[in-house]
PDB file of N, CA and C in Angstrom:
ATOM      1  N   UNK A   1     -10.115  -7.485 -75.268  1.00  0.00           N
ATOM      2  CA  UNK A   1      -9.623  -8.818 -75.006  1.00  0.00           C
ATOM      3  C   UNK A   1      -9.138  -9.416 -76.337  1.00  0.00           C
ATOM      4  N   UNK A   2      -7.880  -9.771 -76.387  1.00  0.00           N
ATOM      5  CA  UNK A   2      -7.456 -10.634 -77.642  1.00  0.00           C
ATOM      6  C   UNK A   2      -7.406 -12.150 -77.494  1.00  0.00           C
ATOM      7  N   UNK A   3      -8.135 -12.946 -77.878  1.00  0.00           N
ATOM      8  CA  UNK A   3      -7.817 -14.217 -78.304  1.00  0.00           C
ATOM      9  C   UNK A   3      -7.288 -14.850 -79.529  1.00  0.00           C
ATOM     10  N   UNK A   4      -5.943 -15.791 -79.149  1.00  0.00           N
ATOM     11  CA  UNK A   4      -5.603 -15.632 -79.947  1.00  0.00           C
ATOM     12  C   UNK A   4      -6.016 -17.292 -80.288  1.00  0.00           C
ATOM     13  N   UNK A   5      -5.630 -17.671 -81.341  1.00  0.00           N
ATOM     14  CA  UNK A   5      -6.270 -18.666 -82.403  1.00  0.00           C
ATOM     15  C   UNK A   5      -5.086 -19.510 -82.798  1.00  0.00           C
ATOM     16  N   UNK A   6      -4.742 -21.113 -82.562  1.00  0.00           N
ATOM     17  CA  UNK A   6      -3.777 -21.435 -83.303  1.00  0.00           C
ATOM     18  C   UNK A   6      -4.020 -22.667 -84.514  1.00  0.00           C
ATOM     19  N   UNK A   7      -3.472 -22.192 -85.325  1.00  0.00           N
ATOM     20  CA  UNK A   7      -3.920 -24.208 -86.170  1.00  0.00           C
ATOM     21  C   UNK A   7      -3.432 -25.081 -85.704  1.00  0.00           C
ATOM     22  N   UNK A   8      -3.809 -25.927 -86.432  1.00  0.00           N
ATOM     23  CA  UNK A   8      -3.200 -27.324 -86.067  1.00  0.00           C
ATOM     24  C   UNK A   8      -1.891 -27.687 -86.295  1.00  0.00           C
ATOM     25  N   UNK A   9      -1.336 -26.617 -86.853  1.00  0.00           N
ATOM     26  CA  UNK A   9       0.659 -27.243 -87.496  1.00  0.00           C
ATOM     27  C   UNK A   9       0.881 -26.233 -86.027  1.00  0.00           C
ATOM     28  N   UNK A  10       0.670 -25.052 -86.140  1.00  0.00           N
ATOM     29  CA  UNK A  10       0.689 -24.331 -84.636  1.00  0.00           C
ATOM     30  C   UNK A  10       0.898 -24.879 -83.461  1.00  0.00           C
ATOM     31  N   UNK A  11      -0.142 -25.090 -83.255  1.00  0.00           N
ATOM     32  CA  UNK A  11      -0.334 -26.214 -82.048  1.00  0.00           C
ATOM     33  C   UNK A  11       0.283 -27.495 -81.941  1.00  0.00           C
ATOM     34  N   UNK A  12       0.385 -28.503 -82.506  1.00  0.00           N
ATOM     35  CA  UNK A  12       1.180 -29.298 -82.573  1.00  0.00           C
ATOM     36  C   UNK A  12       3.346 -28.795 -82.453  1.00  0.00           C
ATOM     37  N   UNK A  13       3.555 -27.747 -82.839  1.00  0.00           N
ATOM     38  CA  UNK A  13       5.022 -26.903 -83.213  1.00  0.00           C
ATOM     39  C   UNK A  13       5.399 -27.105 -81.364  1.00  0.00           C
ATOM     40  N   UNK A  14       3.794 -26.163 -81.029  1.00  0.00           N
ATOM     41  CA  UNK A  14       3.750 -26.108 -79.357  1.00  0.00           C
ATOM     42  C   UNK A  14       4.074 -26.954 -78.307  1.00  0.00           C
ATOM     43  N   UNK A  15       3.354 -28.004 -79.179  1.00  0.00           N
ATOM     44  CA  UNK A  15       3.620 -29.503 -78.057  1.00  0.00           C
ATOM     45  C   UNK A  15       4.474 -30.382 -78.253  1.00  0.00           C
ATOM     46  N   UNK A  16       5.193 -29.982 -79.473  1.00  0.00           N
ATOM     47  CA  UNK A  16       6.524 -30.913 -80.205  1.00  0.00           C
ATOM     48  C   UNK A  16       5.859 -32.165 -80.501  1.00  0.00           C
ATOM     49  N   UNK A  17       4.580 -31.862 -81.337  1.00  0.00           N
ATOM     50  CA  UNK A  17       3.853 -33.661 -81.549  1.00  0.00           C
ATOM     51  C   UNK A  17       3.323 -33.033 -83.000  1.00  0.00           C
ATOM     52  N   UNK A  18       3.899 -34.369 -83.770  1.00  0.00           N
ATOM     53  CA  UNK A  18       3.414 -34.485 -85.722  1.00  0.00           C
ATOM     54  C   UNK A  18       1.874 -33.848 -85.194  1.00  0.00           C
ATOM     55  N   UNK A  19       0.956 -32.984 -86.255  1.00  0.00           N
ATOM     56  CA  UNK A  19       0.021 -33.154 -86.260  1.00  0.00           C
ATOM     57  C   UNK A  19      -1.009 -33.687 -86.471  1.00  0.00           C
ATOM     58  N   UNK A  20      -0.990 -34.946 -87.302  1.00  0.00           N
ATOM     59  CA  UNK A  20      -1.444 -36.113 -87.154  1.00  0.00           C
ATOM     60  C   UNK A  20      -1.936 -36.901 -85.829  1.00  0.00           C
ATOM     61  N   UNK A  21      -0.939 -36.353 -84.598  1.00  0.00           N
ATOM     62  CA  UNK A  21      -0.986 -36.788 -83.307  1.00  0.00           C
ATOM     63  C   UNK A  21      -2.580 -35.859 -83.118  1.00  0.00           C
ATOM     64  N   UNK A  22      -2.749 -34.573 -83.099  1.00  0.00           N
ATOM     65  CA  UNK A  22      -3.544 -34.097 -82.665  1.00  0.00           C
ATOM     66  C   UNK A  22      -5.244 -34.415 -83.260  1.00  0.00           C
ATOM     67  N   UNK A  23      -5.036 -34.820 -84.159  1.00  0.00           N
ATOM     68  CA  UNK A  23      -5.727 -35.280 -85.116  1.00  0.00           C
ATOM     69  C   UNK A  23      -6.308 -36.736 -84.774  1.00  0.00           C
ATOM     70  N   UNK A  24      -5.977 -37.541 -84.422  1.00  0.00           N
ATOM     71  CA  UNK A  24      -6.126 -38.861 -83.814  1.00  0.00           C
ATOM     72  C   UNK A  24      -6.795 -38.392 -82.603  1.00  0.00           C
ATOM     73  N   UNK A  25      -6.355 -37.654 -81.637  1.00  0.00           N
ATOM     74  CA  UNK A  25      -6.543 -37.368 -80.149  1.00  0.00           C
ATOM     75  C   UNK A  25      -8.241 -36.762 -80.454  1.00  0.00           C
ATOM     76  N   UNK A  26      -8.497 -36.062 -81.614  1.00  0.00           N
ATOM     77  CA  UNK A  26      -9.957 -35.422 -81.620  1.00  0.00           C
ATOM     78  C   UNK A  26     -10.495 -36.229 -81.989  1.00  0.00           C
ATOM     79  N   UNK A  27      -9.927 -37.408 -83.084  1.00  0.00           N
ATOM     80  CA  UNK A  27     -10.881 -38.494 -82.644  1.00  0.00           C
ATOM     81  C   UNK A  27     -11.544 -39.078 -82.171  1.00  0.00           C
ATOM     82  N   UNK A  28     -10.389 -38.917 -81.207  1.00  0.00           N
ATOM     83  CA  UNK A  28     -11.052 -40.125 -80.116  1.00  0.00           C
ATOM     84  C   UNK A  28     -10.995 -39.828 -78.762  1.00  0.00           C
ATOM     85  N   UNK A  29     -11.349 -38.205 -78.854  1.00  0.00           N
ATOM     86  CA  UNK A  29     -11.918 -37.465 -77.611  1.00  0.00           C
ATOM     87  C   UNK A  29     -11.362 -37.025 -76.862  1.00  0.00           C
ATOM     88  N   UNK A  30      -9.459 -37.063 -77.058  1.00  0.00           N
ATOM     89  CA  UNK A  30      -8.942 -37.008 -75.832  1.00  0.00           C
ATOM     90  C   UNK A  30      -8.194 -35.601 -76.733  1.00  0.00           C
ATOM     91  N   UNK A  31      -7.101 -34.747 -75.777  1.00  0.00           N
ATOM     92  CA  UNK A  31      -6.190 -33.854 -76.176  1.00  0.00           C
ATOM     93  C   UNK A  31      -6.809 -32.997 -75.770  1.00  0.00           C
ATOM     94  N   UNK A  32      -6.422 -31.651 -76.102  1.00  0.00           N
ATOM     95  CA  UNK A  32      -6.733 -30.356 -75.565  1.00  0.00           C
ATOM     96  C   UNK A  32      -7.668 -29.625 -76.587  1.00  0.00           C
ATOM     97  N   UNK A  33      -8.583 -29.181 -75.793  1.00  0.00           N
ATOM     98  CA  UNK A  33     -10.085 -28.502 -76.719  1.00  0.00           C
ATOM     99  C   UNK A  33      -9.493 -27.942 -77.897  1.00  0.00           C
ATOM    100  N   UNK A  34     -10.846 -27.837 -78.461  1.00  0.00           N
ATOM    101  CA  UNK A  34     -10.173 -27.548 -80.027  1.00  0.00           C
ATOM    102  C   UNK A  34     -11.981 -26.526 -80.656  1.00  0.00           C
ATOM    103  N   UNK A  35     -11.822 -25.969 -81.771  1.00  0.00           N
ATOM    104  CA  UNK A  35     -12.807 -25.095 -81.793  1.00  0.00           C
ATOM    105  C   UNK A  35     -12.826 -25.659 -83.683  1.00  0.00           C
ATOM    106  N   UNK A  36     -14.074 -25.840 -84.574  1.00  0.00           N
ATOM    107  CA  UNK A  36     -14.106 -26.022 -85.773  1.00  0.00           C
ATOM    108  C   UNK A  36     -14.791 -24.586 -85.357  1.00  0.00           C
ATOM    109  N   UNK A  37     -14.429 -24.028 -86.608  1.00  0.00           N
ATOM    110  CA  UNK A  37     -14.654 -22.619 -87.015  1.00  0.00           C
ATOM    111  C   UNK A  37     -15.893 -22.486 -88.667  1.00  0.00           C
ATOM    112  N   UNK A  38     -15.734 -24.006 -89.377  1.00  0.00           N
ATOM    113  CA  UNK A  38     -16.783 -24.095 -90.236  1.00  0.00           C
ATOM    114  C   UNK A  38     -17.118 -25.470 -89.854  1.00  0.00           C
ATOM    115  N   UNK A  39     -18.100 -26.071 -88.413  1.00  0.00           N
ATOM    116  CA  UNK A  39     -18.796 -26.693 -88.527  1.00  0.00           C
ATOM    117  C   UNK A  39     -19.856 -27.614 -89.316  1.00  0.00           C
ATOM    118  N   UNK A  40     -20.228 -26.631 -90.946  1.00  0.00           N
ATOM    119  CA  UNK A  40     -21.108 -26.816 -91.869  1.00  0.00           C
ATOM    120  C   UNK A  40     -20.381 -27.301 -93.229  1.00  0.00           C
ATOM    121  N   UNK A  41     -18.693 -27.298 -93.161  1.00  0.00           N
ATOM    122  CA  UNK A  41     -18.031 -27.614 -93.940  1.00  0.00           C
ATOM    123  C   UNK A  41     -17.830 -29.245 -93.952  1.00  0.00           C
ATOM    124  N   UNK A  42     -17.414 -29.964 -94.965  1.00  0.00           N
ATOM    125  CA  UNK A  42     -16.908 -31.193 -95.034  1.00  0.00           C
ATOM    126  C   UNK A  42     -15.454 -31.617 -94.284  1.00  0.00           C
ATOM    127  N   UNK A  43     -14.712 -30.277 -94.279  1.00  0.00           N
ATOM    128  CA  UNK A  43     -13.855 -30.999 -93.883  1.00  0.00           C
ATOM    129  C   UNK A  43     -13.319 -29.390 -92.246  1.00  0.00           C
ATOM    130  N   UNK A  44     -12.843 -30.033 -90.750  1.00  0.00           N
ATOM    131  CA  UNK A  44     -13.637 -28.639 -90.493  1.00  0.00           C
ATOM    132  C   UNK A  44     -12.176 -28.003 -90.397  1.00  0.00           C
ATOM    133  N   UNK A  45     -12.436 -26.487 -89.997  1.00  0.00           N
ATOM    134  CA  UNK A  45     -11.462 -25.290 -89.863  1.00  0.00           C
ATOM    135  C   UNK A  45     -10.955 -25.633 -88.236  1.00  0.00           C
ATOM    136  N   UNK A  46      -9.790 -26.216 -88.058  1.00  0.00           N
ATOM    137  CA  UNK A  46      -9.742 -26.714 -86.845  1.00  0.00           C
ATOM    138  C   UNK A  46      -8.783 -25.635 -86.007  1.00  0.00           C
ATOM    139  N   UNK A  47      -9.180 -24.989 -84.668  1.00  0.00           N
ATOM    140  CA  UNK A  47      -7.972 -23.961 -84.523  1.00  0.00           C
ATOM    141  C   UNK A  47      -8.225 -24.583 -82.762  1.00  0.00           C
ATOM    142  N   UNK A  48      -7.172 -24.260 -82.068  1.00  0.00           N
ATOM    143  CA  UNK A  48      -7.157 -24.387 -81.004  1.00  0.00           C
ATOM    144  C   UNK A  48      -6.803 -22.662 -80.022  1.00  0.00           C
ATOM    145  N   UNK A  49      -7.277 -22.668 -79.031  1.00  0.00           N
ATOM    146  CA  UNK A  49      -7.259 -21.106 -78.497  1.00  0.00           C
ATOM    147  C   UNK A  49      -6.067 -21.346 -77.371  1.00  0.00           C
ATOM    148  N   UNK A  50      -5.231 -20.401 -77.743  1.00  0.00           N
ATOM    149  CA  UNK A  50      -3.812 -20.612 -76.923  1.00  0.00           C
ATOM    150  C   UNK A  50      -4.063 -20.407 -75.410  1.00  0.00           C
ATOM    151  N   UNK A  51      -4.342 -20.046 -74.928  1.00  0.00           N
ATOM    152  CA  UNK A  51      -5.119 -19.879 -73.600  1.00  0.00           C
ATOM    153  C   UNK A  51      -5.477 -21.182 -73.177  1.00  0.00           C
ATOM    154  N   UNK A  52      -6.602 -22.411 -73.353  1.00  0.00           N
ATOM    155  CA  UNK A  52      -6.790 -23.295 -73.470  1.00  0.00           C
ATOM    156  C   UNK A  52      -5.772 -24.165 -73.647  1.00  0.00           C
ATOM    157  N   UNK A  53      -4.908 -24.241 -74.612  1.00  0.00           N
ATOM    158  CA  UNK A  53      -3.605 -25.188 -74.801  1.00  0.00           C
ATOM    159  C   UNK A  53      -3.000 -24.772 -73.801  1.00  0.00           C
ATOM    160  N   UNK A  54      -2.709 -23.547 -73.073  1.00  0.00           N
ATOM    161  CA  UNK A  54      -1.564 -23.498 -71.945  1.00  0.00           C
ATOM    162  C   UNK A  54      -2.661 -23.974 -70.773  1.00  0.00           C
ATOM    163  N   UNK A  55      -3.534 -24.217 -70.828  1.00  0.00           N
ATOM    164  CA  UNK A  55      -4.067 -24.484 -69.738  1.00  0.00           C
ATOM    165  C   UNK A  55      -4.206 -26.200 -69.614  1.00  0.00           C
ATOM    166  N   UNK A  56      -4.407 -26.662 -70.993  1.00  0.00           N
ATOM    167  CA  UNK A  56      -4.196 -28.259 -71.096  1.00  0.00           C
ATOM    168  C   UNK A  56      -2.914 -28.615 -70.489  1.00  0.00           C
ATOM    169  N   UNK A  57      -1.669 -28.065 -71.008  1.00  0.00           N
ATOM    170  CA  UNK A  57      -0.105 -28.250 -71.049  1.00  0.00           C
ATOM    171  C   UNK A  57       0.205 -27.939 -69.251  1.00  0.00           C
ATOM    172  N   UNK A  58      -0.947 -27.110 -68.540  1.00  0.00           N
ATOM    173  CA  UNK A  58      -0.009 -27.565 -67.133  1.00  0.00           C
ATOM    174  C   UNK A  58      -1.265 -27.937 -66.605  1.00  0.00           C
ATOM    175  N   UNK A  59      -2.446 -28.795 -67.331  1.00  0.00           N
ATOM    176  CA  UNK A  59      -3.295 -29.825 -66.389  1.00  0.00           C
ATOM    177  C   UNK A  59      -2.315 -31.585 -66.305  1.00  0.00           C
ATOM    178  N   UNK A  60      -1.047 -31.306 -67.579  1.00  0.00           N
ATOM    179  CA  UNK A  60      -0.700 -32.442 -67.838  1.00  0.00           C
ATOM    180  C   UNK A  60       0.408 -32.133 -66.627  1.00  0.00           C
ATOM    181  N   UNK A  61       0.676 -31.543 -65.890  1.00  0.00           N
ATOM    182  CA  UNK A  61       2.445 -31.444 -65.363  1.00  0.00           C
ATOM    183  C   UNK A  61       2.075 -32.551 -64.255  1.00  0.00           C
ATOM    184  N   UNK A  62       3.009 -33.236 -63.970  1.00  0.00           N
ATOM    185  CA  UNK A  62       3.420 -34.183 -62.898  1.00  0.00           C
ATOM    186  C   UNK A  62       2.778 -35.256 -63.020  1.00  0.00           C
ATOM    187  N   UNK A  63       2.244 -35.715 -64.188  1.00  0.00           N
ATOM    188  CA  UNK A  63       1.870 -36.932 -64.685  1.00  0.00           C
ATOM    189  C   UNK A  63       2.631 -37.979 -64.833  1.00  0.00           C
ATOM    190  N   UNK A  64       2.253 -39.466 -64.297  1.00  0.00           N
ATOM    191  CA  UNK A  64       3.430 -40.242 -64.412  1.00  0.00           C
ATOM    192  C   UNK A  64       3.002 -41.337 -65.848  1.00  0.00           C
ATOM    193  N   UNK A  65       2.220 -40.844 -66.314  1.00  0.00           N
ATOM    194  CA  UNK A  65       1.883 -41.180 -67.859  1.00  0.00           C
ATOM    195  C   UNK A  65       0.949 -42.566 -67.705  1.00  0.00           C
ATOM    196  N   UNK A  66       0.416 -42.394 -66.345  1.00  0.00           N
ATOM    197  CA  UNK A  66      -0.550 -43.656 -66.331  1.00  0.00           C
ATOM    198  C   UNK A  66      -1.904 -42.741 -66.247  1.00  0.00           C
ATOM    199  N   UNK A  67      -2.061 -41.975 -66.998  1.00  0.00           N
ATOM    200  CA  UNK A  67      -3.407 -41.096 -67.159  1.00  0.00           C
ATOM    201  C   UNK A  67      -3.793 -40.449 -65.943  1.00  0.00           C
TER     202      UNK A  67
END
């Protein structure tokens, strides 16, 4: 089984959103799962699993942007 792993400039490329956007969204709980890879670090290793992002990207389809 390969999983594959994306960063955050990655992921963001994916969704056509600054990464800053994604960054705000883990803030504050919302966006598509995300995995820190050094939990124990100060600042963390943030990757998102492409599998997961395609699975966020068509929980969003036919949304009329009122959540």
């Amino acid at each position: 089984m390969k999983i594959e792993l994306l960063s955050e400039k990655q992921a963001a490329r994916v969704l056509s959103i600054h990464p800053g956007t994604l960054r705000l969204w883990r803030r504050n709980g919302e966006g598509p799962p995300w995995i820190d890879l050094a939990p124990h670090r100060k600042r963390p290793v943030v990757r998102y699993r492409a599998d997961e992002l395609q699975r966020w990207i068509d929980s969003r389809e036919g949304r009329d942007g009122n959540g």
